[in-house]
PDB file of N, CA and C in Angstrom:
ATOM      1  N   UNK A   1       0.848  -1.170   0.000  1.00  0.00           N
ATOM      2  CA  UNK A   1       0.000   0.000   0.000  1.00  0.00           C
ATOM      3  C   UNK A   1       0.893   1.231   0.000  1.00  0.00           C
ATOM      4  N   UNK A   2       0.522   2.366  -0.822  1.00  0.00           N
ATOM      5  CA  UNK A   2       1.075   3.953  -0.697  1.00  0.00           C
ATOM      6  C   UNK A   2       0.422   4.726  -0.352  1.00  0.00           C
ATOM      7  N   UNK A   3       1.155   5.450   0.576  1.00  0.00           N
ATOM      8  CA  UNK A   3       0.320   6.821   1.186  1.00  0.00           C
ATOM      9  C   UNK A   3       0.659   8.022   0.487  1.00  0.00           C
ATOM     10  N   UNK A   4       0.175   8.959  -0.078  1.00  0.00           N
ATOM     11  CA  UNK A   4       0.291  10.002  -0.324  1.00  0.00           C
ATOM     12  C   UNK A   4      -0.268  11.097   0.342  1.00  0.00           C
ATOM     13  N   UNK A   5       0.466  12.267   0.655  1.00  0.00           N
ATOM     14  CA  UNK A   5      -0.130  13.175   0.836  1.00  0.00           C
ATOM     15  C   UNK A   5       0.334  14.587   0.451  1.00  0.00           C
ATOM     16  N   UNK A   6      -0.810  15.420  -0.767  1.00  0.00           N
ATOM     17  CA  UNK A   6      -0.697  16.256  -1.299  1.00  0.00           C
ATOM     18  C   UNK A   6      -1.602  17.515  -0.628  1.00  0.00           C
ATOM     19  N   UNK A   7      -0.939  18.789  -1.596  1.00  0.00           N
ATOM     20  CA  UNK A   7      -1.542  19.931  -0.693  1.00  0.00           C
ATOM     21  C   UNK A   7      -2.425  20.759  -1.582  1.00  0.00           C
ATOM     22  N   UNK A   8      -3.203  20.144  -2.282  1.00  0.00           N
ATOM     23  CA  UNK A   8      -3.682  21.221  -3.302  1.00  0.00           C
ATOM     24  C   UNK A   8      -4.056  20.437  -4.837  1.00  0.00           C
ATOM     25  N   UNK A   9      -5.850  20.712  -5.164  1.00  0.00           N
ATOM     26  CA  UNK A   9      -6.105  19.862  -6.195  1.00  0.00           C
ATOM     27  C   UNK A   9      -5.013  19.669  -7.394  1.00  0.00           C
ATOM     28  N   UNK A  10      -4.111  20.321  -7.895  1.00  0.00           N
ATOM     29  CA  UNK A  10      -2.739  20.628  -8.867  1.00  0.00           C
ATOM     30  C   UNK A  10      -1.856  19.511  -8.365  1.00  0.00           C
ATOM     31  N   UNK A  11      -1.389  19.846  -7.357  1.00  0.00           N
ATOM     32  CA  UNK A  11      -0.255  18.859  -6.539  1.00  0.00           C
ATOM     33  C   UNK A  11      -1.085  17.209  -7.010  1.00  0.00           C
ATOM     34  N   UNK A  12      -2.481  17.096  -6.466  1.00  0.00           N
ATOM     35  CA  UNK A  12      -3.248  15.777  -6.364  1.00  0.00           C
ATOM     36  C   UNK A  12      -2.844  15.478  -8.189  1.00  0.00           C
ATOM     37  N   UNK A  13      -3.518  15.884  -9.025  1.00  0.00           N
ATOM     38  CA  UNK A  13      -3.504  15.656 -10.432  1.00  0.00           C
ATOM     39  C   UNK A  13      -2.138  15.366 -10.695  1.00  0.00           C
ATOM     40  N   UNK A  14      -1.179  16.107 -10.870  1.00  0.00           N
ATOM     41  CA  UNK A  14       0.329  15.760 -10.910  1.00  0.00           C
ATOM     42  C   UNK A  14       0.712  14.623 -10.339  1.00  0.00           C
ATOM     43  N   UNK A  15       0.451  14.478  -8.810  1.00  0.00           N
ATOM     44  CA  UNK A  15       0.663  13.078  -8.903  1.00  0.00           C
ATOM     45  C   UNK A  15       0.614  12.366  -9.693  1.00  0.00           C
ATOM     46  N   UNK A  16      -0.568  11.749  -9.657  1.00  0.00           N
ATOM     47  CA  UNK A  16      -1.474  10.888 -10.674  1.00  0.00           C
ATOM     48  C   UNK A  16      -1.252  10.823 -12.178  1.00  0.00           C
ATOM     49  N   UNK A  17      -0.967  12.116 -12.739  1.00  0.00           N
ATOM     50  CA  UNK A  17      -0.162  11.747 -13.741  1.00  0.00           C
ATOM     51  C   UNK A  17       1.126  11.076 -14.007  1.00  0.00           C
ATOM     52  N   UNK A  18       1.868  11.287 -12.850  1.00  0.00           N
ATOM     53  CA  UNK A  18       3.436  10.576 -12.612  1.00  0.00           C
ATOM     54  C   UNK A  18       2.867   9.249 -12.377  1.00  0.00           C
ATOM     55  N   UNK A  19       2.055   8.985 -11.863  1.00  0.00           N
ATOM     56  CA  UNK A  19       1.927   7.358 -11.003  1.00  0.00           C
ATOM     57  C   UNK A  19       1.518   7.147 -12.562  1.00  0.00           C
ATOM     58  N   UNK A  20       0.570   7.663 -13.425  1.00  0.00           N
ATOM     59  CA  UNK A  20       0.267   6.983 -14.469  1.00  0.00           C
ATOM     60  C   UNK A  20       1.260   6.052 -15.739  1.00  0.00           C
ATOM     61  N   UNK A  21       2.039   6.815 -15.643  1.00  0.00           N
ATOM     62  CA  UNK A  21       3.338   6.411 -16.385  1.00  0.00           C
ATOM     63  C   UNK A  21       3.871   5.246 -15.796  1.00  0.00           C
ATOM     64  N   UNK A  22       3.728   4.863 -14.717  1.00  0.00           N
ATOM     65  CA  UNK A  22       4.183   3.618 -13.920  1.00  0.00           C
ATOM     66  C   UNK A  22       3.502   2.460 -13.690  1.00  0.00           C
ATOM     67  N   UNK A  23       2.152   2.854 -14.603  1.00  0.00           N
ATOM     68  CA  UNK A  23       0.937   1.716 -14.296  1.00  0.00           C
ATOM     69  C   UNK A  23       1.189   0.663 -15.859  1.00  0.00           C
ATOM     70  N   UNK A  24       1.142  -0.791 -15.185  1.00  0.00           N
ATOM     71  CA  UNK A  24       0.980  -1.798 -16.532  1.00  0.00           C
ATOM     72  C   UNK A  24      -0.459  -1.799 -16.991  1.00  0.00           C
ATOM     73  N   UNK A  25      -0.774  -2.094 -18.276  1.00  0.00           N
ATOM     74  CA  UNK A  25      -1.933  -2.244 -18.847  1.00  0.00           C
ATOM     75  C   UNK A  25      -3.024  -3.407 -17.570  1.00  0.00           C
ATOM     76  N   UNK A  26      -3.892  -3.462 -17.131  1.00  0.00           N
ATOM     77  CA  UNK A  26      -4.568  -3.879 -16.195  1.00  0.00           C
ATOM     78  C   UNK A  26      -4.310  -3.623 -14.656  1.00  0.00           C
ATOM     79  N   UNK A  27      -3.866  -2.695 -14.643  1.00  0.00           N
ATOM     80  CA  UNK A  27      -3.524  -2.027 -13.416  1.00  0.00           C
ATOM     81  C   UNK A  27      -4.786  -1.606 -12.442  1.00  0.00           C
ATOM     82  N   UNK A  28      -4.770  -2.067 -11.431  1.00  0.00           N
ATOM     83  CA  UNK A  28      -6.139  -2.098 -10.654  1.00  0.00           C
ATOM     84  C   UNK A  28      -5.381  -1.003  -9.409  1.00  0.00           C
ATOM     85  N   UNK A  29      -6.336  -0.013  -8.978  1.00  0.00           N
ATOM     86  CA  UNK A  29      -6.081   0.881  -7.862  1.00  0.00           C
ATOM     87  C   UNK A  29      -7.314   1.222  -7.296  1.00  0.00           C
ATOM     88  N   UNK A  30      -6.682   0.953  -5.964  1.00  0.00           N
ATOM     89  CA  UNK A  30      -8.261   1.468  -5.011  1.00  0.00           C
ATOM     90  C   UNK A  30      -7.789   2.375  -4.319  1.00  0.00           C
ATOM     91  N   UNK A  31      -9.008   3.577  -4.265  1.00  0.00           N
ATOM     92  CA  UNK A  31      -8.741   4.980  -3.873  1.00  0.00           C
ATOM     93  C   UNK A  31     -10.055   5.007  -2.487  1.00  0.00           C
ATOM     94  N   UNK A  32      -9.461   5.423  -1.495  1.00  0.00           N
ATOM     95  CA  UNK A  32      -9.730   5.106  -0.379  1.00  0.00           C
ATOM     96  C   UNK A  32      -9.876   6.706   0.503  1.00  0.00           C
ATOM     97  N   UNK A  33     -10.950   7.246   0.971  1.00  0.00           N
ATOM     98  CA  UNK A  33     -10.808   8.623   1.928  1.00  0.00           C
ATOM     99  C   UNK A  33     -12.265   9.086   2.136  1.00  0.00           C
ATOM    100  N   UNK A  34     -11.863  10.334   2.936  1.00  0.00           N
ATOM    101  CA  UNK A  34     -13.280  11.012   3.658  1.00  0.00           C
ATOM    102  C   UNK A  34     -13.893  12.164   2.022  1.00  0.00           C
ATOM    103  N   UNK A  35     -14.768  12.233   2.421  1.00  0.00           N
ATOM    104  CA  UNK A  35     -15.406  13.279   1.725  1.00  0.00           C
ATOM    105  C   UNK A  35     -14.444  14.072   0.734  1.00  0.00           C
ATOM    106  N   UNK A  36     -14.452  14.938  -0.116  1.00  0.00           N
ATOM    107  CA  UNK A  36     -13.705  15.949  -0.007  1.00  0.00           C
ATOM    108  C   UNK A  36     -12.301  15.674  -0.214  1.00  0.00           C
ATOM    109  N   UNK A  37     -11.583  14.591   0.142  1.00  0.00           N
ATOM    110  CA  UNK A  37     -10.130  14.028   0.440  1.00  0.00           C
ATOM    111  C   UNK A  37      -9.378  14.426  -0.859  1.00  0.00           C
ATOM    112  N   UNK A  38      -9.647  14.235  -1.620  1.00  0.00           N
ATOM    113  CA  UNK A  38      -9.161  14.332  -3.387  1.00  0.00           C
ATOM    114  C   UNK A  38      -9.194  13.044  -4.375  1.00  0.00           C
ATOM    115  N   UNK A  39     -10.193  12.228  -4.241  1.00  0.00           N
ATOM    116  CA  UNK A  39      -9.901  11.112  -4.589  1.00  0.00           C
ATOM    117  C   UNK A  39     -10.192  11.629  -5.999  1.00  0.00           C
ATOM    118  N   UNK A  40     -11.124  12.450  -6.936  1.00  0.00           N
ATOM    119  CA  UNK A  40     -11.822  12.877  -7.646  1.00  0.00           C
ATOM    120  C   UNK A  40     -10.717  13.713  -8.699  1.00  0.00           C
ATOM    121  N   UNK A  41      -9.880  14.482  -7.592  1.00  0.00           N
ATOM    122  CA  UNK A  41      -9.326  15.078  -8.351  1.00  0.00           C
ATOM    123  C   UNK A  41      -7.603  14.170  -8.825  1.00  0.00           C
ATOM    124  N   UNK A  42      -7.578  13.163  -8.456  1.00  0.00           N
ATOM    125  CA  UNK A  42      -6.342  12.072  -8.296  1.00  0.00           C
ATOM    126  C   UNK A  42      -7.168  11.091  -9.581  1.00  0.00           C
ATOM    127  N   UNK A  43      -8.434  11.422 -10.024  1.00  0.00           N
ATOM    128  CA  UNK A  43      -8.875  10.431 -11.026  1.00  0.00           C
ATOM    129  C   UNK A  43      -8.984  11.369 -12.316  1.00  0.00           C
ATOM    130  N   UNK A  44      -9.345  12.832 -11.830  1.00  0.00           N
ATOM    131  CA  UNK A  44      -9.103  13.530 -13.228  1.00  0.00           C
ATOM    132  C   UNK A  44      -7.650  13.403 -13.702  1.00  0.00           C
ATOM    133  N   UNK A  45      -6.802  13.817 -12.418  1.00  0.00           N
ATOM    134  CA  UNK A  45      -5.045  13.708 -13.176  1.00  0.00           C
ATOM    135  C   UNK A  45      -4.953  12.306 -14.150  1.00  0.00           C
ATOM    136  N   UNK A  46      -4.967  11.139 -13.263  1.00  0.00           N
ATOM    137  CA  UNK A  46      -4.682   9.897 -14.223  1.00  0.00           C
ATOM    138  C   UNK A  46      -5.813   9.869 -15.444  1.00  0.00           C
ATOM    139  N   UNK A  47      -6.752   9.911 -15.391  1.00  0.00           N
ATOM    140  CA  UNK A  47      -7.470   9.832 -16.722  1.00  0.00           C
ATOM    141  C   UNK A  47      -7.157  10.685 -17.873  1.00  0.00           C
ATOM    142  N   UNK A  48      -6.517  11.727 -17.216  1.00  0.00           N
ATOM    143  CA  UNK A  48      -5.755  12.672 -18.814  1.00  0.00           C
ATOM    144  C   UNK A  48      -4.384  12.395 -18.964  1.00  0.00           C
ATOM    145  N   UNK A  49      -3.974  11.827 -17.939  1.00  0.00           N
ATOM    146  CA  UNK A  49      -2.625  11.360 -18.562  1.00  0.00           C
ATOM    147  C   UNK A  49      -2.829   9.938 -18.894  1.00  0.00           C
ATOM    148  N   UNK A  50      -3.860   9.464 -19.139  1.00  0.00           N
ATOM    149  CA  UNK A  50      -4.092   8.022 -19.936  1.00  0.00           C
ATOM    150  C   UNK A  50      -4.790   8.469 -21.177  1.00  0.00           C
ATOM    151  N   UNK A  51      -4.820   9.639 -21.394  1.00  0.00           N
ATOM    152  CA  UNK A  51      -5.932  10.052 -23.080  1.00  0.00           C
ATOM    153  C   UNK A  51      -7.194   9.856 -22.580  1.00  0.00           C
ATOM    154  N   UNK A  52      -7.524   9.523 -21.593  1.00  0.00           N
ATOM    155  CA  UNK A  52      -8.756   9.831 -21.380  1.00  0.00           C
ATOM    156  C   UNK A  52      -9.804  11.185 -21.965  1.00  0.00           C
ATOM    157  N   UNK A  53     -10.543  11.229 -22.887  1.00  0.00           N
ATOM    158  CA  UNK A  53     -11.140  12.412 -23.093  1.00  0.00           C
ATOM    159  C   UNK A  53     -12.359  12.592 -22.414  1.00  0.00           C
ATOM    160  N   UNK A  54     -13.270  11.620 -21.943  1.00  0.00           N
ATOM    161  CA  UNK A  54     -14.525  11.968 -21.328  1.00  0.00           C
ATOM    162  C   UNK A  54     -13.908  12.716 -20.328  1.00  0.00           C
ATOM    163  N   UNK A  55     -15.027  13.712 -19.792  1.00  0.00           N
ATOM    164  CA  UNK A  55     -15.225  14.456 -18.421  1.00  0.00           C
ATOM    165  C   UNK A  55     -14.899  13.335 -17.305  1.00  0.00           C
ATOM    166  N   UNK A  56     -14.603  13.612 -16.388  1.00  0.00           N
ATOM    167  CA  UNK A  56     -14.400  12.834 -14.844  1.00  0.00           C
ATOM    168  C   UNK A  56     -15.237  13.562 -13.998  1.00  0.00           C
ATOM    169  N   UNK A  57     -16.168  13.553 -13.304  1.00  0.00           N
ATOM    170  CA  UNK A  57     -17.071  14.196 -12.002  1.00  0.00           C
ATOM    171  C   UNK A  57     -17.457  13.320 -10.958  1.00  0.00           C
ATOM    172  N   UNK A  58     -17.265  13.816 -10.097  1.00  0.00           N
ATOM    173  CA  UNK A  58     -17.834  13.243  -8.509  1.00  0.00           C
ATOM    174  C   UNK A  58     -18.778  12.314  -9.013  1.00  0.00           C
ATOM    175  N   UNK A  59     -18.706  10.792  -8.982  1.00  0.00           N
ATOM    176  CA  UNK A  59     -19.967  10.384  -8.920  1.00  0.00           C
ATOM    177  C   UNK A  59     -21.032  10.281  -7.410  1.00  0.00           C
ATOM    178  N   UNK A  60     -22.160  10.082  -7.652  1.00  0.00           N
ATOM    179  CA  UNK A  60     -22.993  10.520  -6.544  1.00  0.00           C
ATOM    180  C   UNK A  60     -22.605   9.577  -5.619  1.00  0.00           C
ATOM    181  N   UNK A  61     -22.537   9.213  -4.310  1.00  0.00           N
ATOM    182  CA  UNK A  61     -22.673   8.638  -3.172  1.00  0.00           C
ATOM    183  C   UNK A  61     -22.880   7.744  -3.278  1.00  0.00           C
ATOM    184  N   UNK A  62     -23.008   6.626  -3.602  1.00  0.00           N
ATOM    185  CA  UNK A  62     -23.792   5.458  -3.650  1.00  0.00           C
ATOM    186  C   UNK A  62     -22.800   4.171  -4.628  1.00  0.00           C
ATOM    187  N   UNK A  63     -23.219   3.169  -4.386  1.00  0.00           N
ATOM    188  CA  UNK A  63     -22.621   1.791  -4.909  1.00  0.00           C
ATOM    189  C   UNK A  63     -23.310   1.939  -6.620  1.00  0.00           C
ATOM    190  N   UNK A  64     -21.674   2.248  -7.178  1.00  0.00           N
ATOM    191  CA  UNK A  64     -22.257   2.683  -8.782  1.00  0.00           C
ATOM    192  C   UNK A  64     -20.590   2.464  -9.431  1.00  0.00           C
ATOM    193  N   UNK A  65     -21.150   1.609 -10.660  1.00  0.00           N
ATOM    194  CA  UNK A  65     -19.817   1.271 -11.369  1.00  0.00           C
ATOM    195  C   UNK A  65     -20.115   2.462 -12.742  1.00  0.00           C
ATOM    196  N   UNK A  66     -18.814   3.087 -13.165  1.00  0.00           N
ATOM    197  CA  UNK A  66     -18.754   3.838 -14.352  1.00  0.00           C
ATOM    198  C   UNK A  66     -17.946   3.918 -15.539  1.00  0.00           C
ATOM    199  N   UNK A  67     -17.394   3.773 -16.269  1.00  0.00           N
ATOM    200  CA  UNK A  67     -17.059   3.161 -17.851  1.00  0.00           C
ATOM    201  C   UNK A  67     -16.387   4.477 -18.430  1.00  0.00           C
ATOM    202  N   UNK A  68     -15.101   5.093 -18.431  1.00  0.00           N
ATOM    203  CA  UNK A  68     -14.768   5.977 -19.525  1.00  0.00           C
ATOM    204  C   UNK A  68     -14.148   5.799 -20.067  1.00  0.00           C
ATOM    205  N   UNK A  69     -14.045   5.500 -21.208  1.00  0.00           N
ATOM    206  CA  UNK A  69     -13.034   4.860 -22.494  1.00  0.00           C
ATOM    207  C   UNK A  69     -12.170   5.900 -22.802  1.00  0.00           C
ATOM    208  N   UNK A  70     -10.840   5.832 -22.774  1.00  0.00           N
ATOM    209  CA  UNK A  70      -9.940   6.803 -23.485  1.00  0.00           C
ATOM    210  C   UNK A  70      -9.370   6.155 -24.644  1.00  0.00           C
ATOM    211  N   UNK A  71      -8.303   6.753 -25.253  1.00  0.00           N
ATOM    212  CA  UNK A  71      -8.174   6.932 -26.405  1.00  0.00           C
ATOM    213  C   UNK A  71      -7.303   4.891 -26.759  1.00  0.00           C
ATOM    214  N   UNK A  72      -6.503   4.792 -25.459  1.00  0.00           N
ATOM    215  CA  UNK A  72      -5.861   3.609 -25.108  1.00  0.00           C
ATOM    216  C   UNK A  72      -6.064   2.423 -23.691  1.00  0.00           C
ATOM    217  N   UNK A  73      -6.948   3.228 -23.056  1.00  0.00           N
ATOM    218  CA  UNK A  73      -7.645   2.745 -22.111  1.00  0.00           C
ATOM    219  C   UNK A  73      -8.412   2.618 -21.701  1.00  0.00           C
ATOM    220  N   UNK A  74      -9.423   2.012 -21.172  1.00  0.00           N
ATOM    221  CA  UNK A  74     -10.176   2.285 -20.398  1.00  0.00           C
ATOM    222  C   UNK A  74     -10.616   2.636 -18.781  1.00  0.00           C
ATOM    223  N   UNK A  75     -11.310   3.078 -18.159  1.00  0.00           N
ATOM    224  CA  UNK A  75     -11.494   3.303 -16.538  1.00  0.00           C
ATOM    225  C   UNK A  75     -12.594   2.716 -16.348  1.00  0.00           C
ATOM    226  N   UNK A  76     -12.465   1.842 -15.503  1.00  0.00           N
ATOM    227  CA  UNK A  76     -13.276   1.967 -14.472  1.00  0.00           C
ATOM    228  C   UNK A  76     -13.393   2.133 -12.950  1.00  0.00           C
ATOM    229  N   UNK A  77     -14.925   3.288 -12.670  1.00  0.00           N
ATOM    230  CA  UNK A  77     -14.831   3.658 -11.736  1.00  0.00           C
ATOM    231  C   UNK A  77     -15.742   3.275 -10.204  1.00  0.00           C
ATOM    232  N   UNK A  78     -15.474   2.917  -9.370  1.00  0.00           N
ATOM    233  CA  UNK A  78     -16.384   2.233  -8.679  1.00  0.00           C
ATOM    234  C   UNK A  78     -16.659   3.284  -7.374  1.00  0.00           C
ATOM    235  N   UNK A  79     -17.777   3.505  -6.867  1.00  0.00           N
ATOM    236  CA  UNK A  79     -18.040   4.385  -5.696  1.00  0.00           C
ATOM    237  C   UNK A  79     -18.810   3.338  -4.782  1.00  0.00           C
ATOM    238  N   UNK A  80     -19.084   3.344  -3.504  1.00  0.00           N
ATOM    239  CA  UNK A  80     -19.414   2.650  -2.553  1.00  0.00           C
ATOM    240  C   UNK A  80     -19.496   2.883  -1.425  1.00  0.00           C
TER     241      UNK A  80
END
């Protein structure tokens, strides 16, 4: 397991773009926190540094799987 801790939605995205470059094709990550934490904004960074073109937004609260195809990948996103 890795802990990160960033100070600012920019800092969060940057990450995530660096970690992206380090991920193998079927790379599974679970994003774990309170409200608010940045998990959202740690999924916009990696999804544009995977070509991701769909939008990324908060999904609502609830046990919900979501599908965004990028250009070489795909996401999926799970809330719970």
């Amino acid at each position: 397991m890795r802990e990160v801790i960033t100070k600012s939605p920019d800092e969060t995205k940057a990450f995530a773009a660096d970690l992206a470059k380090e991920l193998k094709p079927g790379a599974v990550l679970a994003l774990h926190g309170e409200l608010g934490s940045g998990k959202t904004c740690f999924v916009q960074g990696l999804a544009e540094a995977l070509g991701v073109k769909a939008i990324v937004n908060s999904p609502p609260t609830r046990s919900s799987m979501n599908t965004v195809a990028g250009y070489s990948s795909t996401m999926l996103t799970f809330t719970g």
